[in-house]
Every structure is written in structure tokens, then in C-alpha cells.
Protein backbone atom coordinates (compact mmCIF):
# COMPACT_ATOMS: atom_id res chain seq x y z
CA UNK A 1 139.59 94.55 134.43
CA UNK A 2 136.19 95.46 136.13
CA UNK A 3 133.89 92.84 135.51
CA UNK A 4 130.26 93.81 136.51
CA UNK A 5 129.09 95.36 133.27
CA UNK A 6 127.21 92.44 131.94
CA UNK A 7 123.83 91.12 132.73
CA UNK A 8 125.04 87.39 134.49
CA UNK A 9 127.22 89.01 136.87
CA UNK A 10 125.00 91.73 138.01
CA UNK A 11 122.09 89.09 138.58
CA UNK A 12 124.85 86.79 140.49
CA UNK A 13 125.71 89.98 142.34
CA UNK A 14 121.96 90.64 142.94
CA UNK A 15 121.05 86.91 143.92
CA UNK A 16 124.11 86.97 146.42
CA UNK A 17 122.56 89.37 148.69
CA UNK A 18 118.94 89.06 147.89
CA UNK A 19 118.81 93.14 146.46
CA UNK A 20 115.33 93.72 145.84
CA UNK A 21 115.20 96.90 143.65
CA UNK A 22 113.56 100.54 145.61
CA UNK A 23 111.37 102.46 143.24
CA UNK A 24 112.08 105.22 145.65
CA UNK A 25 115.15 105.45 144.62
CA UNK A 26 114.64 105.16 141.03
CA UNK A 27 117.38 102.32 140.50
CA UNK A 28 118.28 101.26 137.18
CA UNK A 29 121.44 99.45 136.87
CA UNK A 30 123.73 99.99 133.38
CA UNK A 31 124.62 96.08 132.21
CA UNK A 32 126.87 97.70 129.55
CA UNK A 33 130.07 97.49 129.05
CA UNK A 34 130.20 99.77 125.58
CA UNK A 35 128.24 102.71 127.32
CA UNK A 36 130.74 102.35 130.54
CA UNK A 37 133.51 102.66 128.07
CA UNK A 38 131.57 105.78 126.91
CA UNK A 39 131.14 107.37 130.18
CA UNK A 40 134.69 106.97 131.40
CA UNK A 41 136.36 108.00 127.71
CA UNK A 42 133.47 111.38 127.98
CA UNK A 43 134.45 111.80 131.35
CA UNK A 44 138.38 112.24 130.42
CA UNK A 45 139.12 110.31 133.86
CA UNK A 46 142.85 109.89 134.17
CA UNK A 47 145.15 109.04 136.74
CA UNK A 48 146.00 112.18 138.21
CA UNK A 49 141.80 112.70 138.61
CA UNK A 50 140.00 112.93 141.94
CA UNK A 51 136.63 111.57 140.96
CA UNK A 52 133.03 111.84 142.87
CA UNK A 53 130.38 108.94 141.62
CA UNK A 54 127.02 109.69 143.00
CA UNK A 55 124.92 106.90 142.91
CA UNK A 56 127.39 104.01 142.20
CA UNK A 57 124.52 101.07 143.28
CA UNK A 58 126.19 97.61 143.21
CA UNK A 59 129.92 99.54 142.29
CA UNK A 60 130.03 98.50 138.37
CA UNK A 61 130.64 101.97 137.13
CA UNK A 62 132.54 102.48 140.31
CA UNK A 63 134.97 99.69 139.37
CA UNK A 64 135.70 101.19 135.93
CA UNK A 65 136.79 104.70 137.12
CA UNK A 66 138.64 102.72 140.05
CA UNK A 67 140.87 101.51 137.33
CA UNK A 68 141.52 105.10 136.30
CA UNK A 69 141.81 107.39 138.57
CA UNK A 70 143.33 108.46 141.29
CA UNK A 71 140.88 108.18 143.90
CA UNK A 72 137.34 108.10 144.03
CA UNK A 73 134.25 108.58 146.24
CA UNK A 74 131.01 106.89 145.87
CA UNK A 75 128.02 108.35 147.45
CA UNK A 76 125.06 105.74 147.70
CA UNK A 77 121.85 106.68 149.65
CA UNK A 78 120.13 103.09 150.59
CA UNK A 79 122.32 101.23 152.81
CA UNK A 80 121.06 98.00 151.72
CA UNK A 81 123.70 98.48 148.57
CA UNK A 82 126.64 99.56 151.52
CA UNK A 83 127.47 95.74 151.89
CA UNK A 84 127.47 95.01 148.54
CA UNK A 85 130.08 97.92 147.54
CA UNK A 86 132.28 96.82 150.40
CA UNK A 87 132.34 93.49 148.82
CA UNK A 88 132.30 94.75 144.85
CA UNK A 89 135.18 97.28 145.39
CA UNK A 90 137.05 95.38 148.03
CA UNK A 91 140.08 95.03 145.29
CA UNK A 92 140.41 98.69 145.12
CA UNK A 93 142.07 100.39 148.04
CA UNK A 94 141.58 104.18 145.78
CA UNK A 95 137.83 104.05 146.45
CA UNK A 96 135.75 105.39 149.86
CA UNK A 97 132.07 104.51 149.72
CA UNK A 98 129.69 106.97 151.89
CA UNK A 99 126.17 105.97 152.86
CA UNK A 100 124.42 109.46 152.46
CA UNK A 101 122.23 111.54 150.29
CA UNK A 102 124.74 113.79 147.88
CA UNK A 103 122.46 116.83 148.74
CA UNK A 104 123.35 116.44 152.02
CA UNK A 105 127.47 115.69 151.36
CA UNK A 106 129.98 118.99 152.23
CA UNK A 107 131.36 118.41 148.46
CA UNK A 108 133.78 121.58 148.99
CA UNK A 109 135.04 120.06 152.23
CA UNK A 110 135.94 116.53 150.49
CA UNK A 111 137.40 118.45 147.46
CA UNK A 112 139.77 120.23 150.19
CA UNK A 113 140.41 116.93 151.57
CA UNK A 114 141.30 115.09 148.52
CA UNK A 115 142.12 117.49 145.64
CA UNK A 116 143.71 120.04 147.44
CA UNK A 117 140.82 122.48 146.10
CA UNK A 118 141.06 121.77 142.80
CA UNK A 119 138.49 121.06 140.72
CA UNK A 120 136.91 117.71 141.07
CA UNK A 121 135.29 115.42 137.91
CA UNK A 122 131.80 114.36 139.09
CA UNK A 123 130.14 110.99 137.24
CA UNK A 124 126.75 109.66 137.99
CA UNK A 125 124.01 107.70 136.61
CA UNK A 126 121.66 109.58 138.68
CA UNK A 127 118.23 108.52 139.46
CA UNK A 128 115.63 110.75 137.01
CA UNK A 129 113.16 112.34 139.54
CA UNK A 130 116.27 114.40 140.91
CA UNK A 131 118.44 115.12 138.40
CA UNK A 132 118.09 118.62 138.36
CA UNK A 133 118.18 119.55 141.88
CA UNK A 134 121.55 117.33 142.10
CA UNK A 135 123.15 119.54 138.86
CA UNK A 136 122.06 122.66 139.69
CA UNK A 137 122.98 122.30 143.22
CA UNK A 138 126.85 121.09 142.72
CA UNK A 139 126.65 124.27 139.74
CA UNK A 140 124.59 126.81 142.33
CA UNK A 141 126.73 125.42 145.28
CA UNK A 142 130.36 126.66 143.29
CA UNK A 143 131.77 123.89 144.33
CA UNK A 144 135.61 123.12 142.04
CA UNK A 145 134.63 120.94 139.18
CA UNK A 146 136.02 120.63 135.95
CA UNK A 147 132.95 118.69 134.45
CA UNK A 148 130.03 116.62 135.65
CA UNK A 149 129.42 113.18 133.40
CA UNK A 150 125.68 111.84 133.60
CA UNK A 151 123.34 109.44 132.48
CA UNK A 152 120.47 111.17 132.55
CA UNK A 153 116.91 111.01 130.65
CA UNK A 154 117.11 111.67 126.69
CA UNK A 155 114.69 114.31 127.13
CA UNK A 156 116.37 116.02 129.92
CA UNK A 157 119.58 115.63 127.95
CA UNK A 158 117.90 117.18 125.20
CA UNK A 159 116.72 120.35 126.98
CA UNK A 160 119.82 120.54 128.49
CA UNK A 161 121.91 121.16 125.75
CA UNK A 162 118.77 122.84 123.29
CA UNK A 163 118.83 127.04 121.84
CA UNK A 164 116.18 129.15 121.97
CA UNK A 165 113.10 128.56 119.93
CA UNK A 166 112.66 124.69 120.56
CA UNK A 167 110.40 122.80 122.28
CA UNK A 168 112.67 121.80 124.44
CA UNK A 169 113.78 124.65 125.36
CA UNK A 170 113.45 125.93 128.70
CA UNK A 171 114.62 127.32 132.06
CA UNK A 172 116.76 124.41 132.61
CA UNK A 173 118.65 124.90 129.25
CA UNK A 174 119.12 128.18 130.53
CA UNK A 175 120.64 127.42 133.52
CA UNK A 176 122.67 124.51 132.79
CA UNK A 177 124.29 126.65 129.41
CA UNK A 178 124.96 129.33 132.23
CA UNK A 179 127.82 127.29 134.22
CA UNK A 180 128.68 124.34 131.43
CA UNK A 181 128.92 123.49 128.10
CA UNK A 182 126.53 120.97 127.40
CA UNK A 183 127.50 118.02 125.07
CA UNK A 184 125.98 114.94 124.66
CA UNK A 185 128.20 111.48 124.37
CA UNK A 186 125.06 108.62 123.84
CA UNK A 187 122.07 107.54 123.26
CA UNK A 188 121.17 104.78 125.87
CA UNK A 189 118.05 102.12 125.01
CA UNK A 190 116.20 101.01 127.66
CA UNK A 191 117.66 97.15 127.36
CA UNK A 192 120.57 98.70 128.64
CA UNK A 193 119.83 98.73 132.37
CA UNK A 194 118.76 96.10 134.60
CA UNK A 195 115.36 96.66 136.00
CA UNK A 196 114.43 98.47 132.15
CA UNK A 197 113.67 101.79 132.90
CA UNK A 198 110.37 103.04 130.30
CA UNK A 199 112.15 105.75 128.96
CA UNK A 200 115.55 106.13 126.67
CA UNK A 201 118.59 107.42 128.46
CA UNK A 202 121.54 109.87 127.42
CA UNK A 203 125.03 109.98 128.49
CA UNK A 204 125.94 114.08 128.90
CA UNK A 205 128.99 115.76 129.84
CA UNK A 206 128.65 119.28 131.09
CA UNK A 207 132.10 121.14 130.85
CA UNK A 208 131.96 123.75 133.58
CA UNK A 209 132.79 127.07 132.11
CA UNK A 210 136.24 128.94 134.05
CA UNK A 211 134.68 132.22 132.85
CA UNK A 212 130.75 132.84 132.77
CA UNK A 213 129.56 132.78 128.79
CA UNK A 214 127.04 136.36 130.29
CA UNK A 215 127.42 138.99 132.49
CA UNK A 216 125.00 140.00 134.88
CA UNK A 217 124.81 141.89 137.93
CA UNK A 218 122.27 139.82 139.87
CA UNK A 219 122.22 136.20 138.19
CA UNK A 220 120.10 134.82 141.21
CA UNK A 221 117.28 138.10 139.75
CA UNK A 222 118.22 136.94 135.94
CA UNK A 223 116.73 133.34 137.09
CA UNK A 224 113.84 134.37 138.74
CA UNK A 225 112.74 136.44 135.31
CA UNK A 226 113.52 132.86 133.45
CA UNK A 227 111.70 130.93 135.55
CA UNK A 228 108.95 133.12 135.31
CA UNK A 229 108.94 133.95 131.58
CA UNK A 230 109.26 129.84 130.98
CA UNK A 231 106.24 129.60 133.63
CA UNK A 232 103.25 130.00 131.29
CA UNK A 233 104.99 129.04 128.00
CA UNK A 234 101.60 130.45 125.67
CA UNK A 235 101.83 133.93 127.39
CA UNK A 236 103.99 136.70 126.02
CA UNK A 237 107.31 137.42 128.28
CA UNK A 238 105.73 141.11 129.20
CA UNK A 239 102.66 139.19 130.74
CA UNK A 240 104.46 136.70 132.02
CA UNK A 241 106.90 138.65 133.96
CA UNK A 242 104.05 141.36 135.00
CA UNK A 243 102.19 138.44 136.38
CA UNK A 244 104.65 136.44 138.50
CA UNK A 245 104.42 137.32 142.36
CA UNK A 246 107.88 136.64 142.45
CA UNK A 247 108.82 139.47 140.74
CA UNK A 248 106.35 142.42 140.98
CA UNK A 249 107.30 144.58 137.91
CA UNK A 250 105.26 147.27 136.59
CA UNK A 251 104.08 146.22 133.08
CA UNK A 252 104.97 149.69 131.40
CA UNK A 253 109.28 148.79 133.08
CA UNK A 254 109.11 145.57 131.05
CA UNK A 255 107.69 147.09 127.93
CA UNK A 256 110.59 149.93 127.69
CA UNK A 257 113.20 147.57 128.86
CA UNK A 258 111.99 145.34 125.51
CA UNK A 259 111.61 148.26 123.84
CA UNK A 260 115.01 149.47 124.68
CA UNK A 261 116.43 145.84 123.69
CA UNK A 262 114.89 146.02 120.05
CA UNK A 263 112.38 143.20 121.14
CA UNK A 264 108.49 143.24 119.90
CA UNK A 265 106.28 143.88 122.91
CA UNK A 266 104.68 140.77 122.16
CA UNK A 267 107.27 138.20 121.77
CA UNK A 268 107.95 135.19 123.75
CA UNK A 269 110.25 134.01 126.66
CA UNK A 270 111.74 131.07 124.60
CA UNK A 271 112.73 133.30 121.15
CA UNK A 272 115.50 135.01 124.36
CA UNK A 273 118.91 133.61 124.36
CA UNK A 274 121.15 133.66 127.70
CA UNK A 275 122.77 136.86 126.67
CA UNK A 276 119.40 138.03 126.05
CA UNK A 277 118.23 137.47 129.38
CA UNK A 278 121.21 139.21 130.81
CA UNK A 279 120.65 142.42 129.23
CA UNK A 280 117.02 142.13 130.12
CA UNK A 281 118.28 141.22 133.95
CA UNK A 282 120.19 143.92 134.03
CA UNK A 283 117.97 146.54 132.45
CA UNK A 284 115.18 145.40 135.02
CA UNK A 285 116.96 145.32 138.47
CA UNK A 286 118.23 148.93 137.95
């Protein structure tokens, strides 16, 4: 079995090729093997599964999903960890390491070319800074997936999967809860990586929905109206929304479409659930 998920053999690793560590690429190495267990068990990998890793660094998740899937694709963005793959995965002949930024990777293209079009199980331990443009990119992008698996910061994790009326609460729980169900696996400490990162980490599975929880006729307006009610949190929605210059909507339209919904004029973009937001989407575009 994959060996790599302890602290001696990642430094040994490490040492071999002289890896110095890029902030810019916010790399943070997991050294263990209980939370790998977690990921792969969360992730439901089995061996029928196409799997895409983004961000696999020196390949130690890598070699655990390796032993359980089908086939798998690692996308790593700093060459200086291509060598080290080729050399960490060189036992697996199911695994095909590409040297790009996932932003930039034709996902639907490689799900043609090695699922058939079906949907595709994504697992990452992705770098904080861009978490959410890498979710809500594979989610905007409609790529086939069945579920994306991440290690991602507790508090992100947090407002992920959080309901109306909570701190954490926010656009992104929004538009996460839109495509997936949010659950999270585990709480990950700090010691758990290798440089520590200053922050605690969560392990969160986001179970793509087949069907859409709302509907709404414009979902690309419905997000503008939550980014800009979750914009300046201390105003009320109706000023909120009147003042965005995304939008441009007469206050008196967002005081009847309230109105109309059974809302006080005066309440608050977070007290809205998705469904909420819909109706309001809907009421608004018209």
C-alpha cells in the first residue's frame, strides 16, 4: 500500500530533490494517513471511478486513490513537483500527471476521453486563496461530476455547508447549496500538514445535485441579487439591491416584490433561503 502519508517519508521525498516549498502556491502537504483514509472512504472512490486530483504535490494522496480507482489524473501547477510525481507514481500505470493550472484544463474534454461523459469524482486538497474560483468554476462550468472531495479551510467549509441566519452565512453558501449537497467528513489540525498551515482545515464532500434543489428562470440574475444583497451585510436587502450598479432596480420594484413575498421591507439578505432568492429572482427579472 501507498506509503507517503507519514512525516519521514515525505521529508525523505522532499530531501531527495531539494523541494523548497512556494508560498505562491499555498502548499501544505497532508502527513496523514487517518485523514487520507477519510478522504478516499468520503470520496466513495471505487474501481469502476474515473477520478480528477487537482493539486496532488509530491503524489501521496495521488497514490491512495491510485489503489482505487480506475484511472486517475493529477493536475499540478509548479513543475518543480513534475519530477517528483513521475518518480512517486511510477508503480502505477492508472495515473497521468499534467503540468497545468486546473482553470486552464478542458475538464469536459478529458471526461469525454476517459469516462465516456459520465460524471467524473473530483478530489483535491486545494490551495486556500483559490478555492472558490476552482469549485464554482467545475459547478458554473457543468462539467459531469458526481461529487467534488476537498480539503479546504474550516471556515470555508463552514460557510459552505451553513443556513440562513448565521454568521457564516453568505453568497458562497448560496451558491455551493445551489449545485451540491454540502457535507462535511473532518476536522483537520494544523499538525497535520507539512509546512503547518496557521489555520484548521476541513475535509468536505459536495454531492452534485442531478436535479436543481430551486427553480429559476435566470440563475446567472438570481446570483447577481445574492452577491449584492451579501455585499454590505449591515444594510437591509431593499437598499442593498437599490444600491448595487450591477443591478439598477428601482427601489419601489424591490419593495412590492418583498411585499408580494410576505417579507418586511426592512429585513436582511442573510434571513433569505435559496428558494427565497428564487422567488425574489424571478419576481425581479420580469
Amino acid at each position: 500500500m501507498a506509503t507517503l502519508g507519514n512525516p519521514q517519508e515525505t521529508i525523505a521525498v522532499l530531501q531527495k530533490y531539494g523541494f523548497n516549498f512556494q508560498k505562491k502556491f499555498g502548499q501544505n502537504f497532508l502527513i496523514d494517513t487517518h485523514v487520507l483514509d477519510k478522504i478516499i472512504a468520503a470520496a466513495e472512490i471505487g474501481p469502476d471511478d474515473f477520478v480528477l486530483e487537482i493539486g496532488p504535490g509530491i503524489g501521496t494522496m495521488t497514490q491512495y486513490l491510485a489503489e482505487s480507482a480506475r484511472e486517475v489524473v493529477a493536475v499540478e501547477i509548479d513543475k518543480n513537483l513534475i519530477p517528483i510525481l513521475e518518480d512517486t507514481l511510477s508503480a502505477y500505470d492508472n495515473v497521468t500527471v499534467i503540468n497545468d493550472d486546473i482553470l486552464k484544463v478542458d475538464i469536459q474534454k478529458l471526461a469525454e476521453e476517459k469516462n465516456g461523459g459520465k460524471p467524473i469524482k473530483v478530489v483535491a486538497n486545494l490551495p486556500y486563496y483559490i478555492t472558490t474560483p476552482i469549485i464554482m468554476g467545475l459547478f458554473e462550468s457543468e462539467v459531469p461530476l458526481s461529487s467534488i472531495t476537498v480539503m479546504v479551510q474550516k471556515e470555508v467549509a463552514d460557510r459552505m455547508q451553513t443556513g440562513p441566519g448565521s454568521k457564516d452565512y453568505g453568497a458562497l453558501s448560496l451558491a455551493v447549496q445551489y449545485y451540491a449537497e454540502p457535507y462535511i467528513v473532518a476536522n483537520v489540525p494544523p499538525n497535520c500538514f507539512m509546512p503547518r498551515p496557521a489555520v484548521g482545515s476541513a475535509v468536505i464532500r459536495l454531492t452534485r445535485y442531478e436535479k436543481k434543489p430551486v427553480e429559476v428562470k435566470d440563475p446567472a440574475f438570481m446570483f447577481k441579487l445574492i452577491r449584492a444583497s451579501f455585499n454590505q451585510r449591515r444594510k437591509t436587502l431593499q437598499n442593498g439591491l437599490h444600491n448595487s450598479s450591477e443591478l439598477q432596480l428601482p427601489k419601489e420594484k424591490v419593495v412590492q416584490a418583498l411585499e408580494e413575498m410576505g417579507l418586511p421591507a426592512a429585513v436582511r439578505g442573510e434571513k433569505l433561503d435559496l428558494a427565497q432568492f428564487a422567488r425574489l429572482a424571478d419576481l425581479l427579472c420580469e
